[in-house]
Protein backbone atom coordinates (compact mmCIF):
# COMPACT_ATOMS: atom_id res chain seq x y z
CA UNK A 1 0.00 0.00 0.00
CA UNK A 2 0.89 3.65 -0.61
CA UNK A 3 2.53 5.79 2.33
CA UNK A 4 -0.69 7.65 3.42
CA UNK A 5 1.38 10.99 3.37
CA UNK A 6 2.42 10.75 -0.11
CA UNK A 7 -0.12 10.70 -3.26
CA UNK A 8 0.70 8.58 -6.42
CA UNK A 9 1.21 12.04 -7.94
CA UNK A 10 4.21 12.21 -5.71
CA UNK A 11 5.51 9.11 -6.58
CA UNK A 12 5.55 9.62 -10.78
CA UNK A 13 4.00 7.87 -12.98
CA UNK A 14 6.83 5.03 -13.33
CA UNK A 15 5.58 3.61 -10.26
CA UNK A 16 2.14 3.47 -11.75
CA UNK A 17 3.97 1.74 -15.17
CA UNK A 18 5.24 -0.81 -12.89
CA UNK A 19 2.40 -1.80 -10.81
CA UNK A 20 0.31 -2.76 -14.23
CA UNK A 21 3.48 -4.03 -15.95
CA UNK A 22 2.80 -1.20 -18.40
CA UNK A 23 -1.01 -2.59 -19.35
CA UNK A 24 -3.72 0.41 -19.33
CA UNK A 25 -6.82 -2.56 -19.48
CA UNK A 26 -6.98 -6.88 -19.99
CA UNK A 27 -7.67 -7.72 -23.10
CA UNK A 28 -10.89 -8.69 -22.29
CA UNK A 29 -12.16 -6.03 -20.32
CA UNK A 30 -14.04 -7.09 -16.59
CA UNK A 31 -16.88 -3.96 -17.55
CA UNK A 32 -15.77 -2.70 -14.04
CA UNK A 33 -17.54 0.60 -12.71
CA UNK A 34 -16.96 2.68 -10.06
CA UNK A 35 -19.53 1.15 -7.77
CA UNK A 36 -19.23 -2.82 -8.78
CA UNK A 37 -18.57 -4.57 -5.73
CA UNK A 38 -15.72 -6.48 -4.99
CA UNK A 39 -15.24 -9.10 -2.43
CA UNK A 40 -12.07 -11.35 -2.11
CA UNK A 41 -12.25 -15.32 -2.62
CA UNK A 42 -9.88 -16.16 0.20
CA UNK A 43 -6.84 -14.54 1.91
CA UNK A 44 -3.30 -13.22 -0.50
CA UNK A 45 -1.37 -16.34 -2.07
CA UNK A 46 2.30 -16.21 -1.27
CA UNK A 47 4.34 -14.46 -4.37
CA UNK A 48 1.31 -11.97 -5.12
CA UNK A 49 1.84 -8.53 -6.24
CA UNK A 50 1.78 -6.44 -3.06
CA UNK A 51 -1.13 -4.22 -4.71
CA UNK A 52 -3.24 -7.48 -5.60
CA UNK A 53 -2.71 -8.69 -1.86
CA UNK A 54 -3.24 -5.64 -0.40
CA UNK A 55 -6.73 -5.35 -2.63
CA UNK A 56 -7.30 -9.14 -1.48
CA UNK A 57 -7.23 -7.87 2.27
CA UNK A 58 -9.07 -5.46 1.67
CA UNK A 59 -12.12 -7.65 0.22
CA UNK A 60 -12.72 -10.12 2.83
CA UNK A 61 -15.98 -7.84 2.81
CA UNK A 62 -17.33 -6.31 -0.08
CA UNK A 63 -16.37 -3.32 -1.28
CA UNK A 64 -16.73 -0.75 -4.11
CA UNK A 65 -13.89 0.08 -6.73
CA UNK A 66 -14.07 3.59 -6.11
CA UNK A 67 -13.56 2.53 -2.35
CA UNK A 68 -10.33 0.37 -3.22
CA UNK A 69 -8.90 3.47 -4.80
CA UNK A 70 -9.52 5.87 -1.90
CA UNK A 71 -7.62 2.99 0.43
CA UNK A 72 -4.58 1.97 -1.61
CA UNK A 73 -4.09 5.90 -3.03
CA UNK A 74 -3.55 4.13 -6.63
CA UNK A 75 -6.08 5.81 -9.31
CA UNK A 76 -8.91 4.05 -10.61
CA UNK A 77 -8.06 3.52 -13.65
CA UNK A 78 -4.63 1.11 -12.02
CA UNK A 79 -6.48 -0.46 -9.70
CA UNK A 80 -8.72 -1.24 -12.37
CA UNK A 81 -6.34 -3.05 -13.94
CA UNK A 82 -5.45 -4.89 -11.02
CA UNK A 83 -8.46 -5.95 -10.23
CA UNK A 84 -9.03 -7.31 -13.79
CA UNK A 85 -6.15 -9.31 -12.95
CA UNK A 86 -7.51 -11.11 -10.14
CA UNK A 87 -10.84 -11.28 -11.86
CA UNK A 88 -9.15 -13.43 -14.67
CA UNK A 89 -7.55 -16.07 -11.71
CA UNK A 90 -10.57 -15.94 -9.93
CA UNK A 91 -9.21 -14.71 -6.75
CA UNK A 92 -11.94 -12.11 -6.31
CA UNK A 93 -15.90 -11.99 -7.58
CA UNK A 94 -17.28 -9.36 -8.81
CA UNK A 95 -21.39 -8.00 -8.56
CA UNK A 96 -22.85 -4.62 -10.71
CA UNK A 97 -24.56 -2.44 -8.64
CA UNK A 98 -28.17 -2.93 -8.54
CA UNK A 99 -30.21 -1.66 -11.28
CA UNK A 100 -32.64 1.13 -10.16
CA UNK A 101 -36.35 0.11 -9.87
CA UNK A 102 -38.70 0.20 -13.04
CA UNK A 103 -41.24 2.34 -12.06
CA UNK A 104 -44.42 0.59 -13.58
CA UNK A 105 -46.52 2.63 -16.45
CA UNK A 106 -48.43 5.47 -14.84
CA UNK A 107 -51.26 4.62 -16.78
CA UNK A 108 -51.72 0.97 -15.01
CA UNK A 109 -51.44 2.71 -11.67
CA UNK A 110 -54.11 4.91 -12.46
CA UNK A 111 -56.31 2.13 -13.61
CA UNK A 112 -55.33 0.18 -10.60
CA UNK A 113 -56.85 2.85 -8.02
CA UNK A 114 -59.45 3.66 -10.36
CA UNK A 115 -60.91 -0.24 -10.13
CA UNK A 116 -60.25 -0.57 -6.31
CA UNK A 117 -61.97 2.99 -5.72
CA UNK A 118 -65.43 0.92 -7.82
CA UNK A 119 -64.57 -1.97 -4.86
């Protein structure tokens, strides 16, 4: 993890280069957004990146990918990329958010009251 007194902006972008081994997305892309949630599938392997393990402690409960950001100080757009790794091996799952509610036709609601009113 990132020295919480120092940004990433701090560090250059060479750091960031290194961390993603240069990659800017997988080549098939995980459709991650800012508020998919991300829980880990177990605890870090031995030999893992210290970014993915650090992401993999962070999971044992869900969390968003914005969220992962804010805790490692590693933009989204790398820890994106990181978490497309573990994606691919499996060590994490990922869930969308939750689709907002359908509101039903306004029409049908109207007709609704309008036949229990005649009750």
């Amino acid at each position: 993890m990132s020295d919480p007194g120092r940004g990433w902006e701090d560090e250059g972008p060479e750091r960031l280069y290194v961390i993603t081994g240069g990659r800017s997305g997988a080549a098939r892309p995980a459709g991650l957004d800012l508020v998919t949630l991300i829980v880990a599938r177990s605890g870090p392997g031995n030999g893992m990146q210290p970014e993915h393990a650090a992401i993999m402690r962070l999971c044992a409960s869900p969390l968003s990918v914005a969220e992962i950001s804010a805790y490692l100080g590693l933009p989204v757009s790398v820890v994106t990329v990181l978490l497309e790794d573990l994606l691919a091996a499996g060590h994490v799952l990922s869930r969308a958010p939750v689709p907002a509610a359908q509101l039903p036709d306004l029409a049908l609601i109207e007709a609704v009251i309008d036949g229990l009113q005649k009750l």
